[in-house]
PDB file of N, CA and C in Angstrom:
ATOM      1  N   UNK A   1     -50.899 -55.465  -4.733  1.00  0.00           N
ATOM      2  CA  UNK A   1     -50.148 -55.964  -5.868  1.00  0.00           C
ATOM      3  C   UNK A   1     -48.803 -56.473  -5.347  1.00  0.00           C
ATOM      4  N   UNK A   2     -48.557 -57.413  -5.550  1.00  0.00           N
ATOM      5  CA  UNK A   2     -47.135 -58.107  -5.244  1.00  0.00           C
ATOM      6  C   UNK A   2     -46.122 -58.228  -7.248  1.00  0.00           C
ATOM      7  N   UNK A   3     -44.898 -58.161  -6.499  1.00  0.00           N
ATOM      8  CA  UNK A   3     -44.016 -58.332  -8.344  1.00  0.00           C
ATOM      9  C   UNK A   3     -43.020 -59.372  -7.574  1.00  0.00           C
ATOM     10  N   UNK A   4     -42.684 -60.562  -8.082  1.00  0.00           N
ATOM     11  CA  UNK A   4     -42.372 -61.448  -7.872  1.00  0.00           C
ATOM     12  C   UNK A   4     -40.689 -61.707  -8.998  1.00  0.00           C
ATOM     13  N   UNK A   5     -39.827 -60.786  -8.487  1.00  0.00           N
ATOM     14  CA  UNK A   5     -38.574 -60.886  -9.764  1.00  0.00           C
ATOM     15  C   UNK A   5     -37.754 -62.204  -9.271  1.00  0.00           C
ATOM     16  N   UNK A   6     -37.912 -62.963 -10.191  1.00  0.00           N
ATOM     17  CA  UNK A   6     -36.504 -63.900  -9.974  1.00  0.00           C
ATOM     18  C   UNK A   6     -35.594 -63.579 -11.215  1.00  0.00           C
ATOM     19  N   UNK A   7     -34.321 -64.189 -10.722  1.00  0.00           N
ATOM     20  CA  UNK A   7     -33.145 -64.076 -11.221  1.00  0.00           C
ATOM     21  C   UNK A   7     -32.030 -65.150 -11.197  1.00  0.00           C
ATOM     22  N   UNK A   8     -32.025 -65.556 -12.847  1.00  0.00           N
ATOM     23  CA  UNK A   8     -31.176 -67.107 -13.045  1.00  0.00           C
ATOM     24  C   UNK A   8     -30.073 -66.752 -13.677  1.00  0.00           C
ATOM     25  N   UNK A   9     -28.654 -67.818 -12.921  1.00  0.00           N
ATOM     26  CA  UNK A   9     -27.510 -67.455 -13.449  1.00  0.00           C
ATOM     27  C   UNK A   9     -27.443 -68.891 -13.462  1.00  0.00           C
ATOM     28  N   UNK A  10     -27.204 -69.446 -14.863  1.00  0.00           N
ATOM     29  CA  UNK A  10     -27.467 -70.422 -15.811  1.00  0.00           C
ATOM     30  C   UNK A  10     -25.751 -71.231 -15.663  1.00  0.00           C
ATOM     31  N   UNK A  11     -25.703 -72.847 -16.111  1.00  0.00           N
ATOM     32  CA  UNK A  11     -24.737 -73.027 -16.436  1.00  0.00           C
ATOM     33  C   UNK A  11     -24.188 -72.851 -17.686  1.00  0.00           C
ATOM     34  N   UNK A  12     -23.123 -72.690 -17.528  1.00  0.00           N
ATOM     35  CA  UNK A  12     -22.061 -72.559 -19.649  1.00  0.00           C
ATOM     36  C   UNK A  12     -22.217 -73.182 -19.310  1.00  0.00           C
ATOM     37  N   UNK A  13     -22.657 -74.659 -19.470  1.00  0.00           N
ATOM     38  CA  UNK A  13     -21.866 -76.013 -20.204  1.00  0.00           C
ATOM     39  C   UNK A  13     -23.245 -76.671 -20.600  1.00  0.00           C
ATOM     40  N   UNK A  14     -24.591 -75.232 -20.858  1.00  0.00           N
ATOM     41  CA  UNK A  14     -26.020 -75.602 -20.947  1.00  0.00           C
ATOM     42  C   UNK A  14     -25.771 -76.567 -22.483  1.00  0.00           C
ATOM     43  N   UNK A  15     -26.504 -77.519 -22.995  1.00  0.00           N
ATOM     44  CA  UNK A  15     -26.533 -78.110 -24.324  1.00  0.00           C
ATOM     45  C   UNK A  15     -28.003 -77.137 -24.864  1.00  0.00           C
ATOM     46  N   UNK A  16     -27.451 -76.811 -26.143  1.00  0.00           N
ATOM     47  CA  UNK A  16     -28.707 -76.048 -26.808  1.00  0.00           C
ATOM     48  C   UNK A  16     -30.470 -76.584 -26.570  1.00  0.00           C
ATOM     49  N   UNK A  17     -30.445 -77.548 -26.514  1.00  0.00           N
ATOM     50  CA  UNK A  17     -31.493 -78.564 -25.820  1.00  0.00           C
ATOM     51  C   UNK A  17     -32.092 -78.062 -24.572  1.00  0.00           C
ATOM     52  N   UNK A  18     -31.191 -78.238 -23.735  1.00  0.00           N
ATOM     53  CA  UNK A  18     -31.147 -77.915 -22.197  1.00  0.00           C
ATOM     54  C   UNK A  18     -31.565 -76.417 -22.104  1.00  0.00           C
ATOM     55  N   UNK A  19     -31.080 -75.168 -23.024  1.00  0.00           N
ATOM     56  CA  UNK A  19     -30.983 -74.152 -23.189  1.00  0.00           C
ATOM     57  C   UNK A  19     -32.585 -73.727 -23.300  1.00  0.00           C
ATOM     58  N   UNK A  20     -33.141 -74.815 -24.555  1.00  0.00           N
ATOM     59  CA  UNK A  20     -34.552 -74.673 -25.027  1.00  0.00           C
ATOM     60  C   UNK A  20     -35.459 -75.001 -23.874  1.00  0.00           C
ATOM     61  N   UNK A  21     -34.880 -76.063 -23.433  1.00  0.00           N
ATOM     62  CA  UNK A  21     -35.882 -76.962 -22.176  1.00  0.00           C
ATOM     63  C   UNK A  21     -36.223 -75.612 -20.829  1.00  0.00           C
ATOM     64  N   UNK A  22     -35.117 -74.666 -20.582  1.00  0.00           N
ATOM     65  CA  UNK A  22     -35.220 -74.067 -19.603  1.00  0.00           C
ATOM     66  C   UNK A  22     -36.159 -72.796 -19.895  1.00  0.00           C
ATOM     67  N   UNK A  23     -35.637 -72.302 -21.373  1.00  0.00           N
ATOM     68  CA  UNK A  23     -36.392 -71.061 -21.664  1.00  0.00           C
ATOM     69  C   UNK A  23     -37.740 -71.473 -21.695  1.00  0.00           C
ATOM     70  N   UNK A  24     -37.960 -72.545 -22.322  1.00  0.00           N
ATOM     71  CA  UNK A  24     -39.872 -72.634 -22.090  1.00  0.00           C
ATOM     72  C   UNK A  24     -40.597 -73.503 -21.363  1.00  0.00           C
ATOM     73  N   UNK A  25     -39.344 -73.925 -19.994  1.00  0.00           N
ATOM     74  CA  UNK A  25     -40.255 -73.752 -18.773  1.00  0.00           C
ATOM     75  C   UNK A  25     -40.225 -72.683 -18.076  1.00  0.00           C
ATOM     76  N   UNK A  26     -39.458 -71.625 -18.148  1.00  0.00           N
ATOM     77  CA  UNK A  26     -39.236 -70.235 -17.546  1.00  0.00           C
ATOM     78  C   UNK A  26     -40.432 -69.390 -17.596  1.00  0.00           C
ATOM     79  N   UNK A  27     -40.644 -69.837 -19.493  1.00  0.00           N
ATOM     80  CA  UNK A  27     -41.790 -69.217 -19.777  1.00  0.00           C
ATOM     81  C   UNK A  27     -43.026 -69.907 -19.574  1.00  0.00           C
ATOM     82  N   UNK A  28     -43.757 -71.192 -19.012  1.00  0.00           N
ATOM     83  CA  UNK A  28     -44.250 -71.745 -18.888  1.00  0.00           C
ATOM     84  C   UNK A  28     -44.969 -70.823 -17.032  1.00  0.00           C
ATOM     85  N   UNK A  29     -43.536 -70.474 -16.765  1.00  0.00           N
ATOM     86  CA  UNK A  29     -44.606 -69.985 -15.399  1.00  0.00           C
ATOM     87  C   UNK A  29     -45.383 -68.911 -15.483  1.00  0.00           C
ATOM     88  N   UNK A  30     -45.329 -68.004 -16.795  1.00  0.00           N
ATOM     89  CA  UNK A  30     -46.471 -67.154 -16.558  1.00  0.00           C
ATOM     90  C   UNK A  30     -47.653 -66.906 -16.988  1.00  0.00           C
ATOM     91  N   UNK A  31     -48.052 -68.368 -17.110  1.00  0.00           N
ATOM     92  CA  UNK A  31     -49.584 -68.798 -17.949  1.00  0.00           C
ATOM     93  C   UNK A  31     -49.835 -69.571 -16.806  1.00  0.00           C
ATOM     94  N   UNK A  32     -49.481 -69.039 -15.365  1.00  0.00           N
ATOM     95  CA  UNK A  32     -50.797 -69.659 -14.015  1.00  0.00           C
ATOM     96  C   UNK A  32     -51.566 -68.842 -14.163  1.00  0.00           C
ATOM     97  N   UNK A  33     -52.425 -69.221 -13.641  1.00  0.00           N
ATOM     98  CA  UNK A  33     -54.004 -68.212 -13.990  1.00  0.00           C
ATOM     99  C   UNK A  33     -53.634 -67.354 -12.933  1.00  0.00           C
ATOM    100  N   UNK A  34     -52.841 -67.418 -11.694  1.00  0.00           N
ATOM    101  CA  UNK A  34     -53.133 -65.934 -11.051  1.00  0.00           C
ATOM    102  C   UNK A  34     -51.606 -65.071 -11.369  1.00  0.00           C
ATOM    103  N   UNK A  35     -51.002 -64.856 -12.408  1.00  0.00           N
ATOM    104  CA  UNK A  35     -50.346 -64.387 -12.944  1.00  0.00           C
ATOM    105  C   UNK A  35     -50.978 -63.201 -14.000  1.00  0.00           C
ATOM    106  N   UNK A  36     -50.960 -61.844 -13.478  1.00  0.00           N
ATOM    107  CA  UNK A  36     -51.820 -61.027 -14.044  1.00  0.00           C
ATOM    108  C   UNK A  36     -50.833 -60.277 -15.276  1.00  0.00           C
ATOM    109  N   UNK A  37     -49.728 -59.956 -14.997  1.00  0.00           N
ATOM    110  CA  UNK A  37     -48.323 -60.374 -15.828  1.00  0.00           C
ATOM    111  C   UNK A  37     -47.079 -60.798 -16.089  1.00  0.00           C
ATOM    112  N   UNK A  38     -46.782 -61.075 -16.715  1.00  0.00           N
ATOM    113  CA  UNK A  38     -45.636 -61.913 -16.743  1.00  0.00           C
ATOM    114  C   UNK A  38     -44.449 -61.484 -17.631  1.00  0.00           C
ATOM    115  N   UNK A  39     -43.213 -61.630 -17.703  1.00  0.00           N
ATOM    116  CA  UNK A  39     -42.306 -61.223 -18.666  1.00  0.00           C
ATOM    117  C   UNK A  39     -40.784 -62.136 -18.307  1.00  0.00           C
ATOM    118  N   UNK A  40     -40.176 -62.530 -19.194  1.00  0.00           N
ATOM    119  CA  UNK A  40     -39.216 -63.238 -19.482  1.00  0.00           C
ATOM    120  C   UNK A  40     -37.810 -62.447 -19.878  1.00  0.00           C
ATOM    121  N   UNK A  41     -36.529 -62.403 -19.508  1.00  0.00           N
ATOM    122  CA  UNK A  41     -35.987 -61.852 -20.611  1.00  0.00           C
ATOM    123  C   UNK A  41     -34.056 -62.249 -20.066  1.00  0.00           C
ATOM    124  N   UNK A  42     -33.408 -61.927 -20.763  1.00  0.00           N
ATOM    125  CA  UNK A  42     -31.889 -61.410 -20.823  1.00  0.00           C
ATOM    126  C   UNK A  42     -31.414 -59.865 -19.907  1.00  0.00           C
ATOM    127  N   UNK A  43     -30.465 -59.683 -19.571  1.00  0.00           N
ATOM    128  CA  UNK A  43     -29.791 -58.669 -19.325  1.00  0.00           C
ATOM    129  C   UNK A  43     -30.106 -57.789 -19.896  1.00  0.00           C
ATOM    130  N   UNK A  44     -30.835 -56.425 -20.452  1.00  0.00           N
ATOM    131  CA  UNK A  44     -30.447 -55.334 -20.766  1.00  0.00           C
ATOM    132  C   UNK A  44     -29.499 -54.784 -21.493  1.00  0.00           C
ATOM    133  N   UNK A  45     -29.067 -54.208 -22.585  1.00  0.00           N
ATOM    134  CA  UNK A  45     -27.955 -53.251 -22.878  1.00  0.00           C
ATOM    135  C   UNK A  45     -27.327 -52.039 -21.907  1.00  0.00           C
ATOM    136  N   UNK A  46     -28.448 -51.651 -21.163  1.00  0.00           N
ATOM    137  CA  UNK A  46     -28.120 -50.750 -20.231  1.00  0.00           C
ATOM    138  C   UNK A  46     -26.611 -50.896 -19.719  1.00  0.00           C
ATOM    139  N   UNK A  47     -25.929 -49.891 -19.550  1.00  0.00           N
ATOM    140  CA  UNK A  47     -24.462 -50.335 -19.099  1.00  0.00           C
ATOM    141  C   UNK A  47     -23.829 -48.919 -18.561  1.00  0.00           C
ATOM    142  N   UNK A  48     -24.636 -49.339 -16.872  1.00  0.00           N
ATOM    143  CA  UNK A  48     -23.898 -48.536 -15.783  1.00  0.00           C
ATOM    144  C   UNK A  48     -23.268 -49.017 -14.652  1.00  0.00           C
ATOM    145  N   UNK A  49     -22.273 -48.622 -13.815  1.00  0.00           N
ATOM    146  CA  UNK A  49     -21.575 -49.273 -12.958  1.00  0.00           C
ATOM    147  C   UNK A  49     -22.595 -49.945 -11.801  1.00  0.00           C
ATOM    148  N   UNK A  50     -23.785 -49.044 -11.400  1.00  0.00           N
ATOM    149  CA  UNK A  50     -24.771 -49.849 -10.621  1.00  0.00           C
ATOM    150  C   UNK A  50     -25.611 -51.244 -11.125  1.00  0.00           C
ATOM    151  N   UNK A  51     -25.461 -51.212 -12.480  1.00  0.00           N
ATOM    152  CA  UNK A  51     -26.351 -52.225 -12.634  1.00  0.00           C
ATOM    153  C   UNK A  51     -25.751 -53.675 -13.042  1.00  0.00           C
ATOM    154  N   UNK A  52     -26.469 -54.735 -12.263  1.00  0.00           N
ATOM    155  CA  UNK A  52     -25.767 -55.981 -12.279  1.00  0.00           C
ATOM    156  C   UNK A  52     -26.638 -56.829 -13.335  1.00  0.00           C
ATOM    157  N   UNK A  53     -25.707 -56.841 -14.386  1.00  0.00           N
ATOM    158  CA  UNK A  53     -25.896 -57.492 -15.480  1.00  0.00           C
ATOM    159  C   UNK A  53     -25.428 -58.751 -15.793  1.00  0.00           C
ATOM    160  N   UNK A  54     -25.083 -59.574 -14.373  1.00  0.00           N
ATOM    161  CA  UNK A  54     -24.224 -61.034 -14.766  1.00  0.00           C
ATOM    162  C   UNK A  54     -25.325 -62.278 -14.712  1.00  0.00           C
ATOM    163  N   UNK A  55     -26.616 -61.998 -14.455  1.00  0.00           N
ATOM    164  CA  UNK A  55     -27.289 -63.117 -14.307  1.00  0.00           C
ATOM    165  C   UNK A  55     -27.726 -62.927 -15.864  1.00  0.00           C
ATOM    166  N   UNK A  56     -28.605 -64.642 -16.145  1.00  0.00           N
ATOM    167  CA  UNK A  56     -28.323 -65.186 -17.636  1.00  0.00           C
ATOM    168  C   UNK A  56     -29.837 -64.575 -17.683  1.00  0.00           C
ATOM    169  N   UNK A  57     -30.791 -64.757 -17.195  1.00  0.00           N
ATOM    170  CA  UNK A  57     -32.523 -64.462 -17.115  1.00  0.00           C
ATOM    171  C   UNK A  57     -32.918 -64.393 -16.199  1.00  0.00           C
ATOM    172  N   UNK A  58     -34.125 -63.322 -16.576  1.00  0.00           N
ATOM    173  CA  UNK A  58     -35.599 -63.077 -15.577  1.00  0.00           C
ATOM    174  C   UNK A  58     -36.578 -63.042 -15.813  1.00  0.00           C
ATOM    175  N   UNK A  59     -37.204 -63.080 -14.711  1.00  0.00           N
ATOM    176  CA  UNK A  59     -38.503 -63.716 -14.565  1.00  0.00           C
ATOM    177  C   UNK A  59     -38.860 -62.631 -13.796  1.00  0.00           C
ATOM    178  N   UNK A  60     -40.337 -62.092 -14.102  1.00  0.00           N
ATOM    179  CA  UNK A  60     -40.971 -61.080 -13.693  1.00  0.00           C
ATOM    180  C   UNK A  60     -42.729 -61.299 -13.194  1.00  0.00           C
ATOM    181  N   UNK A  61     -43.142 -61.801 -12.433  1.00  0.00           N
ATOM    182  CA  UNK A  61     -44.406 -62.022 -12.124  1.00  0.00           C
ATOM    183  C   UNK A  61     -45.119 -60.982 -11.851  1.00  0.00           C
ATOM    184  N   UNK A  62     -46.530 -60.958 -11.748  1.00  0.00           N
ATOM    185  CA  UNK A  62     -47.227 -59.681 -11.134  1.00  0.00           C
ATOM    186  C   UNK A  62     -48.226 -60.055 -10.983  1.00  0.00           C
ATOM    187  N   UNK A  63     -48.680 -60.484  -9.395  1.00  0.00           N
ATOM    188  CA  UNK A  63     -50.123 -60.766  -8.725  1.00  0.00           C
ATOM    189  C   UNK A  63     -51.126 -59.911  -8.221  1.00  0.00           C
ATOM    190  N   UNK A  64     -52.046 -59.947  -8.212  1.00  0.00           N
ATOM    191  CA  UNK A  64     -53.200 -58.999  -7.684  1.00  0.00           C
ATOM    192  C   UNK A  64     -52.633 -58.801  -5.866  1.00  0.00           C
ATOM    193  N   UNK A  65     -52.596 -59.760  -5.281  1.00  0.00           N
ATOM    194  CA  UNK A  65     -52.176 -60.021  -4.051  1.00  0.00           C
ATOM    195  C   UNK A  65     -51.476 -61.726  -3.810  1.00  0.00           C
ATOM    196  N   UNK A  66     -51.158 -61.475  -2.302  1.00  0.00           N
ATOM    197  CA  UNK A  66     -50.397 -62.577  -1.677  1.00  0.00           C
ATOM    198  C   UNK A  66     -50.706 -64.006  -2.048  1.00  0.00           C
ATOM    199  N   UNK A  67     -52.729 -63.873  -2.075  1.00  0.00           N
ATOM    200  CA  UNK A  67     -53.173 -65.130  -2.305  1.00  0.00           C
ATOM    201  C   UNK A  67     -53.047 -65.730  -3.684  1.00  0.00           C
ATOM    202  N   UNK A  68     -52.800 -64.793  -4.860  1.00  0.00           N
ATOM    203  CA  UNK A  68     -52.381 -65.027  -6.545  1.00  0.00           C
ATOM    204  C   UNK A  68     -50.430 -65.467  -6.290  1.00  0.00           C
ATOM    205  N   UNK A  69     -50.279 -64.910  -5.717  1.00  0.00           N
ATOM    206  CA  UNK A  69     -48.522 -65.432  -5.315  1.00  0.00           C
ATOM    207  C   UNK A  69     -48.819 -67.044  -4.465  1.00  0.00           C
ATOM    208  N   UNK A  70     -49.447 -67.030  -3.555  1.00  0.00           N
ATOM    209  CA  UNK A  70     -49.193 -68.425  -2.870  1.00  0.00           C
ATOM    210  C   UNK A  70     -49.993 -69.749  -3.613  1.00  0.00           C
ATOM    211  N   UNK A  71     -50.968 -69.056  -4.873  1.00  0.00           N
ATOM    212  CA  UNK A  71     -51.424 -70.331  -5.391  1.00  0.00           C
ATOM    213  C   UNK A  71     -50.181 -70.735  -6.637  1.00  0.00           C
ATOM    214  N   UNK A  72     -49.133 -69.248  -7.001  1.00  0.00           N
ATOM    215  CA  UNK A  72     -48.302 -69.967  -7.878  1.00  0.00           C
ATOM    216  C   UNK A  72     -47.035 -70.715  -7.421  1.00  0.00           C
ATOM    217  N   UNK A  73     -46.734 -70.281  -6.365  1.00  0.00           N
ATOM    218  CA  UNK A  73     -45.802 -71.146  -5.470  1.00  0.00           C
ATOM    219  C   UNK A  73     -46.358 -72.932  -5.652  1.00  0.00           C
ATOM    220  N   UNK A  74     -47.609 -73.240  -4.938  1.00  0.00           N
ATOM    221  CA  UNK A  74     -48.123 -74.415  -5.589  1.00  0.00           C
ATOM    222  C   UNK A  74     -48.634 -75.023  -6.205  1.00  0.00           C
ATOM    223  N   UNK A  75     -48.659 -74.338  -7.771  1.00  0.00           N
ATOM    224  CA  UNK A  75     -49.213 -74.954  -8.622  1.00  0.00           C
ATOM    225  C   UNK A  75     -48.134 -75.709  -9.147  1.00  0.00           C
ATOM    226  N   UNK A  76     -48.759 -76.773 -10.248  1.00  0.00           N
ATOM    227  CA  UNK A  76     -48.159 -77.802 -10.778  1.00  0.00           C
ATOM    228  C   UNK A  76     -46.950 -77.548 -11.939  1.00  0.00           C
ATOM    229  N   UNK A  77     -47.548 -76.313 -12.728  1.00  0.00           N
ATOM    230  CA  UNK A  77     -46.360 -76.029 -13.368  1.00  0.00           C
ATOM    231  C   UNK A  77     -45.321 -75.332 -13.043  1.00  0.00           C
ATOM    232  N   UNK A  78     -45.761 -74.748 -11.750  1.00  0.00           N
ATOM    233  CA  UNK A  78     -44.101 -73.994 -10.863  1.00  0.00           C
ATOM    234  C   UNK A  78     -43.310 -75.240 -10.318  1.00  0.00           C
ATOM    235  N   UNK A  79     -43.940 -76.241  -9.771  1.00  0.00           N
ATOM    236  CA  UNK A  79     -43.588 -77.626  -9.283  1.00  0.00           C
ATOM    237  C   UNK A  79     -42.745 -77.995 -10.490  1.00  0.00           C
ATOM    238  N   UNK A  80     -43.678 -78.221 -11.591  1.00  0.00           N
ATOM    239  CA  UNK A  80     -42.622 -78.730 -12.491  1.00  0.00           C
ATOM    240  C   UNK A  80     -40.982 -78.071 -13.330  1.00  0.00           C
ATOM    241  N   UNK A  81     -41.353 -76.892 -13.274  1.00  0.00           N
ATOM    242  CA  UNK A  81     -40.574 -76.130 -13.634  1.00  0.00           C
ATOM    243  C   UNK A  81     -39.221 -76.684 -12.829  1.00  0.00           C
ATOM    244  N   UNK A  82     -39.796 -76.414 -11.074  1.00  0.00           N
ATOM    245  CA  UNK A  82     -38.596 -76.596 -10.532  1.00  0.00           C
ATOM    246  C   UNK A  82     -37.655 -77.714 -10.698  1.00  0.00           C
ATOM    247  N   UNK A  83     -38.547 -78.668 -10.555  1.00  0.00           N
ATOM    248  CA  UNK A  83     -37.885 -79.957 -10.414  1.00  0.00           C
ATOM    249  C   UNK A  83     -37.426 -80.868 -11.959  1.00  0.00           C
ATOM    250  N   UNK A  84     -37.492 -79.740 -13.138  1.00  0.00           N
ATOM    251  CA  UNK A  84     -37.011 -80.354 -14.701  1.00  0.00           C
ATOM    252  C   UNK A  84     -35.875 -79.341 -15.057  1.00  0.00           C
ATOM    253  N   UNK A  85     -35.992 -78.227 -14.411  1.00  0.00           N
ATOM    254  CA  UNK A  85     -35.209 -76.960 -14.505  1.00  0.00           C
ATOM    255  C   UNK A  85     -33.789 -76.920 -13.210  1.00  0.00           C
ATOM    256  N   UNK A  86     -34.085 -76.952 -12.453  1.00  0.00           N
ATOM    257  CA  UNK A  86     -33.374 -76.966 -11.451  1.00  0.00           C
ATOM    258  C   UNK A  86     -31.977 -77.349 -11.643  1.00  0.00           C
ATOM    259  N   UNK A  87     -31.647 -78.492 -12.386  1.00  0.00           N
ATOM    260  CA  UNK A  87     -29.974 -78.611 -12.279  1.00  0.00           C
ATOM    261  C   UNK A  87     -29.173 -77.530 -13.496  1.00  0.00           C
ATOM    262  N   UNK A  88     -30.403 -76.767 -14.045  1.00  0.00           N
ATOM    263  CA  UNK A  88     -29.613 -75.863 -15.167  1.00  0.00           C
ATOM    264  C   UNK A  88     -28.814 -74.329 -14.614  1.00  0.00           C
ATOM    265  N   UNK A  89     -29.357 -74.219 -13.223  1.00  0.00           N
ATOM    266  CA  UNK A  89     -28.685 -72.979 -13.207  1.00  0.00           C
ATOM    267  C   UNK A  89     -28.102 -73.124 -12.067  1.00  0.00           C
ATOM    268  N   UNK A  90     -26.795 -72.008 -11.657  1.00  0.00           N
ATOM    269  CA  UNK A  90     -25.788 -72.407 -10.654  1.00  0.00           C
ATOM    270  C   UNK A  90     -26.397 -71.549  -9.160  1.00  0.00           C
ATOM    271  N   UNK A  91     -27.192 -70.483  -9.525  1.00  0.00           N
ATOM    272  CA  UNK A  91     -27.744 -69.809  -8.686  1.00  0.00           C
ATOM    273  C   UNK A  91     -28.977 -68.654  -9.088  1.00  0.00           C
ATOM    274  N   UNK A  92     -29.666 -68.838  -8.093  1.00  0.00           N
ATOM    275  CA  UNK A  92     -31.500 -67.975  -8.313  1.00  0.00           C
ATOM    276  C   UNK A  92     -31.389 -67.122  -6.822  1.00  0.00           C
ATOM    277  N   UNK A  93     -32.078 -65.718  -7.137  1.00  0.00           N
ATOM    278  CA  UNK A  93     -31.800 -65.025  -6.266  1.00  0.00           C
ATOM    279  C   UNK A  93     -32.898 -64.582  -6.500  1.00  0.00           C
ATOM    280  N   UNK A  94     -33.754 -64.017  -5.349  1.00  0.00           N
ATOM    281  CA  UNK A  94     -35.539 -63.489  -5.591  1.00  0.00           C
ATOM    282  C   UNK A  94     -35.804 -62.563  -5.329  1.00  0.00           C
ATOM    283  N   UNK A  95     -36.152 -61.366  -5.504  1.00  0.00           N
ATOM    284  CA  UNK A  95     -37.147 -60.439  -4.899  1.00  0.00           C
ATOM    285  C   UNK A  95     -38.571 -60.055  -4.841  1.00  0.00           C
ATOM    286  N   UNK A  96     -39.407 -60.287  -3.854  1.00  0.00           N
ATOM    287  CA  UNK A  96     -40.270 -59.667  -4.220  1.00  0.00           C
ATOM    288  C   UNK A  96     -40.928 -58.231  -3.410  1.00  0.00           C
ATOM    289  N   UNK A  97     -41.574 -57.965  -3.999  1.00  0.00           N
ATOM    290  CA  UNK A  97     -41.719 -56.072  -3.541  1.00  0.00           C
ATOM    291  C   UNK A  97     -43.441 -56.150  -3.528  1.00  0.00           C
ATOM    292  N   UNK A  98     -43.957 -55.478  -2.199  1.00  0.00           N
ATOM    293  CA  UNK A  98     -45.672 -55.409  -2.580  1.00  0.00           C
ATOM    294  C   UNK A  98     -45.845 -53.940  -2.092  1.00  0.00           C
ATOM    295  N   UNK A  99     -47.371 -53.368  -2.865  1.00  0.00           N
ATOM    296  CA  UNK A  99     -47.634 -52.377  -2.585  1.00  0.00           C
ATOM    297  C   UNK A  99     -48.895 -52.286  -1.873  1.00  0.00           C
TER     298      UNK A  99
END
């Protein structure tokens, strides 16, 4: 099992448009077929000194294995995502973790 977390820190100067355009291509990546789950979201309420709550959204993938991760790397709607999404956020930071 691989978990695939990304993490977007968005521009302020998004237009509500732009805002819409990003959230549902964000959400658009977790309807690849080797995406076994998927989850979208905001920061948390949680509010402890360890936890870094400054990025705008995440993205949470979850593949069976490496080969369900490397077909979503090139599929068409991660492609697209990137390249319609891409000038909206100032920085993406990734982790992923396998067991």
């Amino acid at each position: 099992m691989l978990a695939h977390s990304v993490y977007f820190w968005l521009r302020p100067d998004l237009t509500e448009q732009e805002n819409k355009q990003f959230q549902d291509g964000v959400r658009s990546l977790t309807t690849i077929e080797s995406v076994r789950f998927g989850f979208t979201g905001k920061p948390s309420s949680t509010d402890r000194p360890i936890i870094d709550r400054s990025y705008s959204c995440a993205l949470i993938v979850v593949f069976d294995d490496m080969a369900g991760h490397d077909l979503y790397q090139a599929h068409p709607i991660h492609d697209k995502f990137r390249i319609d999404c891409a000038p909206f956020w100032t920085r993406v930071l990734i982790y992923d973790a396998e067991s």
